[in-house]
N, C-alpha and C. Protein backbone atom coordinates (compact mmCIF):
# COMPACT_ATOMS: atom_id res chain seq x y z
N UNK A 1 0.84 -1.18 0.00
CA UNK A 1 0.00 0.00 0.00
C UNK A 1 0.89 1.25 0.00
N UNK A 2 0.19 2.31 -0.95
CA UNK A 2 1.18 3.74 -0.94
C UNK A 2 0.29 4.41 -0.42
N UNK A 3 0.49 4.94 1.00
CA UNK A 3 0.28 6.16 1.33
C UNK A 3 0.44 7.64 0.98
N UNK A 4 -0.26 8.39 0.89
CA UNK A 4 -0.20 9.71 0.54
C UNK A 4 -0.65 10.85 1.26
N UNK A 5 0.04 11.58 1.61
CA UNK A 5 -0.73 13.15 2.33
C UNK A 5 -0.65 14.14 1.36
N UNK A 6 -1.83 14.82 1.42
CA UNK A 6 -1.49 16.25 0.82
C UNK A 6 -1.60 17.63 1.33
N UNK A 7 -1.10 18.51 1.55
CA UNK A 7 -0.95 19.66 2.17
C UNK A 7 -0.80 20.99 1.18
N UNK A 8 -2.16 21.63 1.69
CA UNK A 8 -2.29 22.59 0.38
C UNK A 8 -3.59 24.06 1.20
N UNK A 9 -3.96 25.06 0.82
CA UNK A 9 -4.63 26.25 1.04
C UNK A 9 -5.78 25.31 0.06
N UNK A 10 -7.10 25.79 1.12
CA UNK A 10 -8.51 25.91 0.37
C UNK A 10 -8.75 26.52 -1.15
N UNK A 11 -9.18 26.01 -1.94
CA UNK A 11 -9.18 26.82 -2.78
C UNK A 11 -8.02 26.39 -4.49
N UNK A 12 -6.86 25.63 -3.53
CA UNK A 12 -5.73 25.49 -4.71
C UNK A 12 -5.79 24.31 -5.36
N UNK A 13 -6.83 23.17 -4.56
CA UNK A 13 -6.91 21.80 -5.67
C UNK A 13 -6.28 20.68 -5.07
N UNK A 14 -5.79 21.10 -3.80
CA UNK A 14 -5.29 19.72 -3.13
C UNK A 14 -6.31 18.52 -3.31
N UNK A 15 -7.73 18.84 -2.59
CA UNK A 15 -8.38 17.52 -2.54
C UNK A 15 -8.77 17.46 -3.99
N UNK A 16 -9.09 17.88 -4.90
CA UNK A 16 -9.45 17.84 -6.34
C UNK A 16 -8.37 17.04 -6.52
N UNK A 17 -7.13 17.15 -6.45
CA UNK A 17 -5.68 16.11 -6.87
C UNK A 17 -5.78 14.95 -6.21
N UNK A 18 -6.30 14.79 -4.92
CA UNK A 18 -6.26 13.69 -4.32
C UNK A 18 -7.32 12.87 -4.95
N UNK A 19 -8.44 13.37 -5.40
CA UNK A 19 -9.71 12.53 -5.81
C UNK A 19 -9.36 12.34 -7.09
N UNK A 20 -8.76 13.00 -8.09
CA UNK A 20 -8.39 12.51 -9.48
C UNK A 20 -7.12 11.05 -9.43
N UNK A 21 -6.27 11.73 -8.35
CA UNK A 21 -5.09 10.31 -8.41
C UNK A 21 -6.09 8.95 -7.96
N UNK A 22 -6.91 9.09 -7.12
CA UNK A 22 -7.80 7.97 -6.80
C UNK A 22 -8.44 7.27 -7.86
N UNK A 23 -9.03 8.29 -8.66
CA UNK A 23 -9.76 7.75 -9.80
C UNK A 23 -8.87 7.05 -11.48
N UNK A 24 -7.53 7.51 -11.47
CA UNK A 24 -7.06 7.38 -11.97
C UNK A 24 -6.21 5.69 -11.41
N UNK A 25 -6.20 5.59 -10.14
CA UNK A 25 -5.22 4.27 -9.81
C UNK A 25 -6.85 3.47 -9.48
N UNK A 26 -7.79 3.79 -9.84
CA UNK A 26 -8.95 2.61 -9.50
C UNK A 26 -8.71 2.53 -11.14
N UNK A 27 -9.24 3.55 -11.91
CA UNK A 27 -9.08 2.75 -13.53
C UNK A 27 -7.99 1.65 -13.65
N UNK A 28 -7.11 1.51 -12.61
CA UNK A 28 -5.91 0.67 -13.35
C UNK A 28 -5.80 -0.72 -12.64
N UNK A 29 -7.31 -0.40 -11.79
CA UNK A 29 -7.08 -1.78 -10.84
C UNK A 29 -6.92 -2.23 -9.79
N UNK A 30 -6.63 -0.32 -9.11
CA UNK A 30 -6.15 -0.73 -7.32
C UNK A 30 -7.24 -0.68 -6.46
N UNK A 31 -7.32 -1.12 -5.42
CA UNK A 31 -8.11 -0.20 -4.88
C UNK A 31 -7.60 0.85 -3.91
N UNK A 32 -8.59 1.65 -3.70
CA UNK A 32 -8.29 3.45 -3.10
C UNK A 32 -8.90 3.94 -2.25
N UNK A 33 -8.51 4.84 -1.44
CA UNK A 33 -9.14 6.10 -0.34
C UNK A 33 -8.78 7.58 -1.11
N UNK A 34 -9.61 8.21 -0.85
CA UNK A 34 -9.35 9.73 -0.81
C UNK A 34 -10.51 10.35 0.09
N UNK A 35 -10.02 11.24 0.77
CA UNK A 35 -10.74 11.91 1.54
C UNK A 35 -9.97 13.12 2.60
N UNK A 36 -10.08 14.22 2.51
CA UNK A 36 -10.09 15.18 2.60
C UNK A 36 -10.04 15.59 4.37
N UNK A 37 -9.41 16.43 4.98
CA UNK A 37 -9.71 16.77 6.88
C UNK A 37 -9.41 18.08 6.31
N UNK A 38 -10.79 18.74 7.06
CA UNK A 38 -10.54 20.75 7.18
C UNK A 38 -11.88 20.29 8.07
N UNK A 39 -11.92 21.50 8.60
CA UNK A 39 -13.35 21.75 8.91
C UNK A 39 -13.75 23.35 8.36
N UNK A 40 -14.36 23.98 9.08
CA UNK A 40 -14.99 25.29 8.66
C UNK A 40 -14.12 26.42 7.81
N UNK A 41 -12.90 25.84 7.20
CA UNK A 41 -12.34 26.27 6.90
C UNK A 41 -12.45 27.36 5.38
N UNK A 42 -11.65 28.56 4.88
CA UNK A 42 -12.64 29.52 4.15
C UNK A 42 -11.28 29.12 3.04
N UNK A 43 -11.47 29.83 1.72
CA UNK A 43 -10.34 29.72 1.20
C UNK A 43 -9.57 30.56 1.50
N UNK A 44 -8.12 29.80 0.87
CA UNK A 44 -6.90 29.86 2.01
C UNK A 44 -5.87 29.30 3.22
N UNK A 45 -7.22 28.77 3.49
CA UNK A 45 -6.68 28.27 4.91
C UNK A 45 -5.75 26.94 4.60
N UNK A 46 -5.37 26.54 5.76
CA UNK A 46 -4.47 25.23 5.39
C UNK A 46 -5.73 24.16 5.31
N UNK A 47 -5.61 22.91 4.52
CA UNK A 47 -6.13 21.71 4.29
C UNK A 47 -5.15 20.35 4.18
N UNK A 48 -5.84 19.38 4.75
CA UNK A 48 -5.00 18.40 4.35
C UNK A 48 -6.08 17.20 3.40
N UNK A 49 -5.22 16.31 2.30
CA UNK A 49 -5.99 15.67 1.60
C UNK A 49 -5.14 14.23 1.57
N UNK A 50 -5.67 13.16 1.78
CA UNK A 50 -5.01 11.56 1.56
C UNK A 50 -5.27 11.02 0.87
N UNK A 51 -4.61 10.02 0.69
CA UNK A 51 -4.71 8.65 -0.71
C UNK A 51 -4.24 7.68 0.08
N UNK A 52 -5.09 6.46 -0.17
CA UNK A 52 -4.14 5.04 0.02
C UNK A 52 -4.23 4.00 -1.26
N UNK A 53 -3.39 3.88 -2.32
CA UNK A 53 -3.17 3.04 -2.77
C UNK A 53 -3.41 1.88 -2.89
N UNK A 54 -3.85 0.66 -3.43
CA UNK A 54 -3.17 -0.41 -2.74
C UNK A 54 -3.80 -1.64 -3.42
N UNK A 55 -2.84 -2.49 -3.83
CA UNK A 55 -3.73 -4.08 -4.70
C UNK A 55 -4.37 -4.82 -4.05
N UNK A 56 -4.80 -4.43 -2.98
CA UNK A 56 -5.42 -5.65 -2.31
C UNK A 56 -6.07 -4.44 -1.35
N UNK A 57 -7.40 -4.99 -1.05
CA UNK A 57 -8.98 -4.37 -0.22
C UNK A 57 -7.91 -3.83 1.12
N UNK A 58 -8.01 -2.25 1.53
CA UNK A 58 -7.74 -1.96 2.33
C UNK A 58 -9.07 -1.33 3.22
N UNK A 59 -8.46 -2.21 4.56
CA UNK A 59 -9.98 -2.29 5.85
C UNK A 59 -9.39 -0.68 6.54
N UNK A 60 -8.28 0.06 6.41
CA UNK A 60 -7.90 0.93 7.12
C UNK A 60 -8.71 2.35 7.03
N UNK A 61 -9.24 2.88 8.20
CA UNK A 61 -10.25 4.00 7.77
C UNK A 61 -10.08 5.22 8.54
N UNK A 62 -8.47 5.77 8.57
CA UNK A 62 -8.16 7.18 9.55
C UNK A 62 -7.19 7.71 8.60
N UNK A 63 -7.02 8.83 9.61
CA UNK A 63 -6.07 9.44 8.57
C UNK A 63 -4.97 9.00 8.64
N UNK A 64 -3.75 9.52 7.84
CA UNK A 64 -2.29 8.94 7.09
C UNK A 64 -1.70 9.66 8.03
N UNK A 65 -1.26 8.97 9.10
CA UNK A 65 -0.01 9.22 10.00
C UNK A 65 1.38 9.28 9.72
N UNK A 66 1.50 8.50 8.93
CA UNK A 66 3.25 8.13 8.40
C UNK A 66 3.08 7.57 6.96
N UNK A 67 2.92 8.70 5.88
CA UNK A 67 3.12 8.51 4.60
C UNK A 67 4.08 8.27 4.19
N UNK A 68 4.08 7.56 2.69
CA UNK A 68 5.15 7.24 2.15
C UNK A 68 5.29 8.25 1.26
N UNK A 69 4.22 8.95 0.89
CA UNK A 69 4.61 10.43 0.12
C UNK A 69 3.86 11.64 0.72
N UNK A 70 4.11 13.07 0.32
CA UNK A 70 3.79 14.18 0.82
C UNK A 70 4.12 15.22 -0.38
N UNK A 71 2.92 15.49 -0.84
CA UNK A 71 2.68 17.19 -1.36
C UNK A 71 2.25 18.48 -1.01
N UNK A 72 2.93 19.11 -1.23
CA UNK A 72 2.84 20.28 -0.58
C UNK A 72 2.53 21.13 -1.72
N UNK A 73 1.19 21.76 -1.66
CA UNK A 73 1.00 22.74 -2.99
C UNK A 73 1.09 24.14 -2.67
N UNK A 74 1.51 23.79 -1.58
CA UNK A 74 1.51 25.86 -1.58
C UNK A 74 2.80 25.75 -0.29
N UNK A 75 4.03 26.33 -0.54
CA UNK A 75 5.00 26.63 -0.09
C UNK A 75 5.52 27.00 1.40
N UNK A 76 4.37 28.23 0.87
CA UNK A 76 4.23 29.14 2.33
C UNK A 76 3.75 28.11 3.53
N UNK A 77 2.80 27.12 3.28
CA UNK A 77 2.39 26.32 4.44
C UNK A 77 4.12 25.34 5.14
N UNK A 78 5.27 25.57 4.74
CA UNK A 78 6.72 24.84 5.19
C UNK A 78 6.84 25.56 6.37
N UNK A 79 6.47 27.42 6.51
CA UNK A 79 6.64 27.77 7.57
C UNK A 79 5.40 27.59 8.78
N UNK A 80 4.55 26.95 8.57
CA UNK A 80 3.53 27.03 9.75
C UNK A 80 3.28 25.41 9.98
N UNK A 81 3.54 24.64 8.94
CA UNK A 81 3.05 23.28 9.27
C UNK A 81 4.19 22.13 9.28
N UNK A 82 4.29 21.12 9.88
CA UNK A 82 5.19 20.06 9.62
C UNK A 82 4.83 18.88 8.37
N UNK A 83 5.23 19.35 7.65
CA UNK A 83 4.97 18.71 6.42
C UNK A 83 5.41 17.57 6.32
N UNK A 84 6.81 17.67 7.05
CA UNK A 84 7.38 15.86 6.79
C UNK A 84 6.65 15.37 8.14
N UNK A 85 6.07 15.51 9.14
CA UNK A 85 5.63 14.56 10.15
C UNK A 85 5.12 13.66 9.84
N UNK A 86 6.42 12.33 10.31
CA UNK A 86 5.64 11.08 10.03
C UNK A 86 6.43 10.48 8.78
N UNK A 87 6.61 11.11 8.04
CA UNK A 87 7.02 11.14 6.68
C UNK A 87 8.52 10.08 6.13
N UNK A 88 7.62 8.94 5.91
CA UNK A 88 9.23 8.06 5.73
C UNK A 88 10.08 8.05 4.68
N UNK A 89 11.28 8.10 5.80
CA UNK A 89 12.49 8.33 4.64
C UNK A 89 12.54 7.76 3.68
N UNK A 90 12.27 6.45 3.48
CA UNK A 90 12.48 5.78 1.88
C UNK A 90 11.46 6.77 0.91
N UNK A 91 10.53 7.53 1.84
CA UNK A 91 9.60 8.12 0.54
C UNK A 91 10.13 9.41 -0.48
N UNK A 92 9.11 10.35 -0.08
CA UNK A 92 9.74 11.60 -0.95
C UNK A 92 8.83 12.82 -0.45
N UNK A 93 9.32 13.93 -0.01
CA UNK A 93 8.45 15.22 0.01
C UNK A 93 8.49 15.93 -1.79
N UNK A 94 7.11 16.35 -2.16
CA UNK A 94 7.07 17.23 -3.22
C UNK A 94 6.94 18.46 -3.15
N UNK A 95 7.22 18.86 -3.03
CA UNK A 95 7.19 20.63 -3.01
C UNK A 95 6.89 21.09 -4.30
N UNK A 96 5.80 22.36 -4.16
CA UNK A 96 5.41 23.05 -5.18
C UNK A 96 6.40 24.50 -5.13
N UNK A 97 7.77 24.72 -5.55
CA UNK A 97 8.45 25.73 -5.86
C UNK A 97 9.56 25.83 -6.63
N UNK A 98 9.54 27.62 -6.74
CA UNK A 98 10.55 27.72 -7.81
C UNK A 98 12.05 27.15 -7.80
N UNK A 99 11.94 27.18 -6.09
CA UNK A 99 13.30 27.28 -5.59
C UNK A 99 13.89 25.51 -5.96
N UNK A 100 15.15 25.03 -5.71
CA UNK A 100 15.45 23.76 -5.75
C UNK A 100 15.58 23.21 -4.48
N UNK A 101 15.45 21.63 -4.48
CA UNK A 101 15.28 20.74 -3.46
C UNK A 101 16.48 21.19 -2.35
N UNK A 102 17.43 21.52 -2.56
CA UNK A 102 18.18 22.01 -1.86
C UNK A 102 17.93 23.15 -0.93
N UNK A 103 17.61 24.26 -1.66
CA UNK A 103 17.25 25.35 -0.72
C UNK A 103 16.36 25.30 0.16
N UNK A 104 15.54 23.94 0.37
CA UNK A 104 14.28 23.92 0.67
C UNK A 104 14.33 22.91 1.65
N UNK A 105 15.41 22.19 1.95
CA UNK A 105 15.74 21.13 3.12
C UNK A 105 15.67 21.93 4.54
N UNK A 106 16.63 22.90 4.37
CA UNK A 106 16.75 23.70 5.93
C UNK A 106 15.43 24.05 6.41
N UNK A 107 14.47 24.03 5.74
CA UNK A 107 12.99 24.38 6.42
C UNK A 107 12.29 23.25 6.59
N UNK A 108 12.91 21.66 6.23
CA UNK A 108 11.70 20.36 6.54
C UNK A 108 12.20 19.88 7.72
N UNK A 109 12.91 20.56 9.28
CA UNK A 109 13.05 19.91 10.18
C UNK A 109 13.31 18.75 10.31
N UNK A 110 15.18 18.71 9.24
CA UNK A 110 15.46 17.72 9.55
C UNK A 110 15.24 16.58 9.05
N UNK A 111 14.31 16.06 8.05
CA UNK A 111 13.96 15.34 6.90
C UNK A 111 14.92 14.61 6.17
N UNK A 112 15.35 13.34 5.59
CA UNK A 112 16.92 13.06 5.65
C UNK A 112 16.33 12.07 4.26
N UNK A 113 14.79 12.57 4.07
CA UNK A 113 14.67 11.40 2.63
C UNK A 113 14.85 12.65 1.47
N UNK A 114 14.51 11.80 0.49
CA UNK A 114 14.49 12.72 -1.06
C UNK A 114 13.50 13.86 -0.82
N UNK A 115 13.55 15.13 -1.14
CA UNK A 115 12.91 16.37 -1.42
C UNK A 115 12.86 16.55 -3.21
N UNK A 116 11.76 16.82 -3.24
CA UNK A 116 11.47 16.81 -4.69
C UNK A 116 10.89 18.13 -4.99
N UNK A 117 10.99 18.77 -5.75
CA UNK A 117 10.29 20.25 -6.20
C UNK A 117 9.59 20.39 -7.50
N UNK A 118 8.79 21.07 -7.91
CA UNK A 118 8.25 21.13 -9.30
C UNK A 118 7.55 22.60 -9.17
N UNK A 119 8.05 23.37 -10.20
CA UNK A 119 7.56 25.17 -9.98
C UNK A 119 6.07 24.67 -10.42
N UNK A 120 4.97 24.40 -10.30
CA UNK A 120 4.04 24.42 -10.63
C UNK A 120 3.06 25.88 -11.32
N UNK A 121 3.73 26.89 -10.50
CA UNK A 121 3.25 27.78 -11.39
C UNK A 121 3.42 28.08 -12.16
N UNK A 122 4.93 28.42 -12.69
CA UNK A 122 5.19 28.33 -14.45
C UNK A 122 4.79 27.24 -15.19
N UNK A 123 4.89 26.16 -15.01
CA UNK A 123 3.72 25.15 -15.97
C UNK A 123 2.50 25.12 -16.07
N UNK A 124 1.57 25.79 -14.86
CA UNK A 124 0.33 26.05 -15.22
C UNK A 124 0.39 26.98 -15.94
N UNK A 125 1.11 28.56 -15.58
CA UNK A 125 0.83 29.86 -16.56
C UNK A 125 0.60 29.03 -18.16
N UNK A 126 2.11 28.46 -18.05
CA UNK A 126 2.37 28.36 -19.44
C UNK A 126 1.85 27.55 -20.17
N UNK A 127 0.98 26.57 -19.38
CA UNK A 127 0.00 25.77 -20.15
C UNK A 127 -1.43 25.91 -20.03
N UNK A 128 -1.94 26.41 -19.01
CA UNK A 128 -3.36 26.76 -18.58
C UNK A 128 -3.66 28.27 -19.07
N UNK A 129 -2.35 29.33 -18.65
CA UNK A 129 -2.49 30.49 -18.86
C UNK A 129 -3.47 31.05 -17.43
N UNK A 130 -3.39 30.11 -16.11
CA UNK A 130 -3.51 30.81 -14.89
C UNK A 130 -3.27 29.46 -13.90
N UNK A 131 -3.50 30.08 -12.97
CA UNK A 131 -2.52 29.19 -11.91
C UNK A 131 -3.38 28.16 -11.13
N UNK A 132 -3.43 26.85 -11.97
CA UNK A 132 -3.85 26.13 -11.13
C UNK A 132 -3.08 25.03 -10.83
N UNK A 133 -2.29 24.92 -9.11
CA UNK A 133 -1.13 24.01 -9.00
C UNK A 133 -1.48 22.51 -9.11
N UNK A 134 -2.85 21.81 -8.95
CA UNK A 134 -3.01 20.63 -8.60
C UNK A 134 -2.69 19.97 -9.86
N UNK A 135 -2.88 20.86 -10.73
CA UNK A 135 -2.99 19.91 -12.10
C UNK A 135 -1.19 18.88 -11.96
N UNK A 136 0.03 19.97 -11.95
CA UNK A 136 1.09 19.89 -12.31
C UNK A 136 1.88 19.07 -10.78
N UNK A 137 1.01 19.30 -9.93
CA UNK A 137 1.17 18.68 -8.28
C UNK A 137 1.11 17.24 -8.52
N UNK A 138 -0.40 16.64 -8.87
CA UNK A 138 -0.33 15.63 -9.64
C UNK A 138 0.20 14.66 -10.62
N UNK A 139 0.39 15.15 -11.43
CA UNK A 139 1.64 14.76 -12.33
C UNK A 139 2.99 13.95 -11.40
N UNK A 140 3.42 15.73 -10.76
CA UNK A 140 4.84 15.50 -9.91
C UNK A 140 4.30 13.71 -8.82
N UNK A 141 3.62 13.95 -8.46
CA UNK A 141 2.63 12.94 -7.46
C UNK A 141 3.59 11.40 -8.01
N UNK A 142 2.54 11.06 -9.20
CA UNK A 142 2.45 10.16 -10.07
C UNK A 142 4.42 9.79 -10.64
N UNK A 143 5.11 11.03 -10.83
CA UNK A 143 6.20 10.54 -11.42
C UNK A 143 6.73 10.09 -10.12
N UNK A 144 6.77 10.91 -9.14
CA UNK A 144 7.82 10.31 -7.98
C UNK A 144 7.77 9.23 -7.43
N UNK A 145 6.26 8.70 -7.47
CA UNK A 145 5.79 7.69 -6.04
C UNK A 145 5.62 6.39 -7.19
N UNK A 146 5.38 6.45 -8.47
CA UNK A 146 5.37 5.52 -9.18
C UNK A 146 4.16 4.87 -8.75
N UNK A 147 2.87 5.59 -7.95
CA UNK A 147 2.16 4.76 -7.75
C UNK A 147 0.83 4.18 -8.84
N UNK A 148 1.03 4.42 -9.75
CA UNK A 148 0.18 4.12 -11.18
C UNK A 148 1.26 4.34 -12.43
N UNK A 149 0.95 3.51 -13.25
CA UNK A 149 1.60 3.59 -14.69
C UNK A 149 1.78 4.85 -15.42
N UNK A 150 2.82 5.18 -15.63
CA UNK A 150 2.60 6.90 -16.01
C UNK A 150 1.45 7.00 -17.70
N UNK A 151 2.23 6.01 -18.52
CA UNK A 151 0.97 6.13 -20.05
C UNK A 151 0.11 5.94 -19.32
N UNK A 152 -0.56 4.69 -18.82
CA UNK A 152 -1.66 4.18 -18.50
C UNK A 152 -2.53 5.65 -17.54
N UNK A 153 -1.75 6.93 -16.99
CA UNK A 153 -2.31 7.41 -16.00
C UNK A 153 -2.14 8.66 -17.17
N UNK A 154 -1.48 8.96 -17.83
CA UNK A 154 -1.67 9.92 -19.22
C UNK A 154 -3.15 9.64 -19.80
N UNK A 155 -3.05 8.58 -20.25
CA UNK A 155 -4.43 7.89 -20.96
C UNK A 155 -5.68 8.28 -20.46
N UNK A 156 -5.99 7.51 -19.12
CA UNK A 156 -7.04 7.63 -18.27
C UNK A 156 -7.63 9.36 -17.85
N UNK A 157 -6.25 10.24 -17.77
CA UNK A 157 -6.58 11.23 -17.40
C UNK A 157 -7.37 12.08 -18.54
N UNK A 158 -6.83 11.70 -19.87
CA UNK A 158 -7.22 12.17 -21.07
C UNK A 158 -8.86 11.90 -21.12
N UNK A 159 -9.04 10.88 -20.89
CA UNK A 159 -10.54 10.16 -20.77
C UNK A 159 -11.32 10.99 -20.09
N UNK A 160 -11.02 11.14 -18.88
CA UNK A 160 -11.46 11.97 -17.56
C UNK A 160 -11.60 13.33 -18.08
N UNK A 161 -10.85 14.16 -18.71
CA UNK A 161 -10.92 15.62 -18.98
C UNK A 161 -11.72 15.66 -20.42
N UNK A 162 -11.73 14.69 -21.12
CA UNK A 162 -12.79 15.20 -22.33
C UNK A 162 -14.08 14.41 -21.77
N UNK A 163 -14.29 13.95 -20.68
CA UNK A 163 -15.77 13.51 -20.54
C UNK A 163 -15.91 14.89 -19.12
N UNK A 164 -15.21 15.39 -18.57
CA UNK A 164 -15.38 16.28 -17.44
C UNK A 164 -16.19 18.19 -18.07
N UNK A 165 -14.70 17.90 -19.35
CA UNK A 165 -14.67 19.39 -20.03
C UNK A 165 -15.12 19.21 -21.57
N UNK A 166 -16.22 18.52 -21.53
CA UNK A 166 -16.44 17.88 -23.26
C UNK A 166 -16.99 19.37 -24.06
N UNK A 167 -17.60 20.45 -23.25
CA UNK A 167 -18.01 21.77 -23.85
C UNK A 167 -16.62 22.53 -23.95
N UNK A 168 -15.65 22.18 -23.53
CA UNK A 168 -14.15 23.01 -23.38
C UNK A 168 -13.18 22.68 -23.56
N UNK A 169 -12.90 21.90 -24.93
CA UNK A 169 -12.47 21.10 -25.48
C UNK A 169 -10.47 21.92 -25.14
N UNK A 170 -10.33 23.01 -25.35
CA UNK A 170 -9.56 23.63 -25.10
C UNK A 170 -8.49 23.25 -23.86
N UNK A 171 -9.24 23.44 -22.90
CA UNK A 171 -9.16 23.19 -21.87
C UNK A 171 -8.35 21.75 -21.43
N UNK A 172 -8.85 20.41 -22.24
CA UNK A 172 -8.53 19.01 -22.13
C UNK A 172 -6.90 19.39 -22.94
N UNK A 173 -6.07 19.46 -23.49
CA UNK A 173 -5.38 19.75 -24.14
C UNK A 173 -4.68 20.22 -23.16
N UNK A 174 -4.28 21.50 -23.01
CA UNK A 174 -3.94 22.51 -21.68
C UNK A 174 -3.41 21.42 -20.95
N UNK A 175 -4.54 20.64 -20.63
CA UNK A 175 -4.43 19.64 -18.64
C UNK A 175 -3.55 18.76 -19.15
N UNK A 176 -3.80 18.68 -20.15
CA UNK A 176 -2.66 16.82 -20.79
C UNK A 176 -1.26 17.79 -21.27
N UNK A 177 -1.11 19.01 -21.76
CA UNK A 177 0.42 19.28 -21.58
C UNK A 177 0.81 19.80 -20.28
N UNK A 178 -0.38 19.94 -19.48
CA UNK A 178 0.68 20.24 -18.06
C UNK A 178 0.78 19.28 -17.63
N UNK A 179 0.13 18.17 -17.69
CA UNK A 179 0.57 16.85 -17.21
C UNK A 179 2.01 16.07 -17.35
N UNK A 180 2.16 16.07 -18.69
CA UNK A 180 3.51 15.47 -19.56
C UNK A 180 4.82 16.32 -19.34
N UNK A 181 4.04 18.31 -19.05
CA UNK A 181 5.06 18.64 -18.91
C UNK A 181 6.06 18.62 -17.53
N UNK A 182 5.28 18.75 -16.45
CA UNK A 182 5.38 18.44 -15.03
C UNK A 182 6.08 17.26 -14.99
N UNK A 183 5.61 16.13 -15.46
CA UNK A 183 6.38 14.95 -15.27
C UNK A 183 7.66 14.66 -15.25
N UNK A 184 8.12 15.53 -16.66
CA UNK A 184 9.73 15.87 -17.34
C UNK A 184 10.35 17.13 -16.22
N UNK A 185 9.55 17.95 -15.91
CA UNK A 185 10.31 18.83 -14.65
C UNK A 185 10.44 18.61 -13.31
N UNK A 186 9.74 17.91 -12.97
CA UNK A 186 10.37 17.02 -11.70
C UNK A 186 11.97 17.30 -11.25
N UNK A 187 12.17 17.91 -9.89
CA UNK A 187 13.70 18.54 -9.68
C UNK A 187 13.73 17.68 -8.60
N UNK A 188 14.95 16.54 -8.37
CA UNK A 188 15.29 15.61 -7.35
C UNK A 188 16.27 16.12 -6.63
């Protein structure tokens, strides 16, 4: 089973990313959790969103204490939240920034696994033409943790966005080059 946390502001697509990777690793066969912890929260605020992976029926029904992966879609949450808590070393933190995995260690308290980065906002500008990080968060998700087939999760997603955005045909296009492109920018 692959565990997943996600850590992201109301509003930016964390749980939208968490419910698409779900739907995308059930098309392929696994079975999945996604589900979302905020409460009254407005946009902005911090959120957290999970995934569990996994080939075989998982009975487990709380939240992800000690993931094997962690995204972080919005930056600013490194200074208020512990992002790696829990967070096992064989896995990987993703970070959504410009900066590189390097500059970005001295703020995970100590964290001693792989840090991964992906500017998500220049691949949305430049493929959406506005900033939406989950799309390119996702992607990063999928290349690092290997937890679904990357074609097979290209494919499926393609499926998903012309039956989601079938009036906005535009739009499906856009999501599938920020997808492919994210994948290839992945900073280890």
């Amino acid at each position: 089973m692959i565990e997943i946390r996600w850590h992201g502001r109301g509003g930016q697509g964390a749980k939208t990313a968490s419910q698409l990777l779900a739907d995308a690793a059930f098309m392929s066969g696994k079975y999945v959790q996604s589900f979302p912890e905020y409460g009254p929260e407005r946009s902005g605020a911090p959120i957290t969103a999970y995934n569990r992976i996994s080939d075989e029926r998982c009975l487990i029904h709380s939240n992800i204490y000690e993931p094997d992966y962690v995204a972080v879609v919005d930056e600013t949450l490194l200074e208020s939240v512990d992002v790696t808590g829990g967070l096992k070393e064989a896995g990987a933190v993703i970070i959504n920034s410009a900066r590189s995995p390097e500059e970005l260690k001295p703020l995970l308290k100590g964290y001693k696994g792989r840090v991964c980065t992906i500017d998500a906002r220049k691949i949305s500008m430049d493929c959406l033409g506005a900033y939406f990080p989950n799309t390119p968060m996702l992607a990063a998700v999928v290349e690092v943790s290997g937890c679904v087939d990357k074609e097979q999760f290209l494919k499926d997603m393609e499926t998903s966005y012309r039956h989601k955005f079938a009036k906005k045909p535009q739009v499906v296009e856009g999501n599938l080059k920020c997808l492919r492109l994210a994948m290839k920018e992945v900073r280890y």
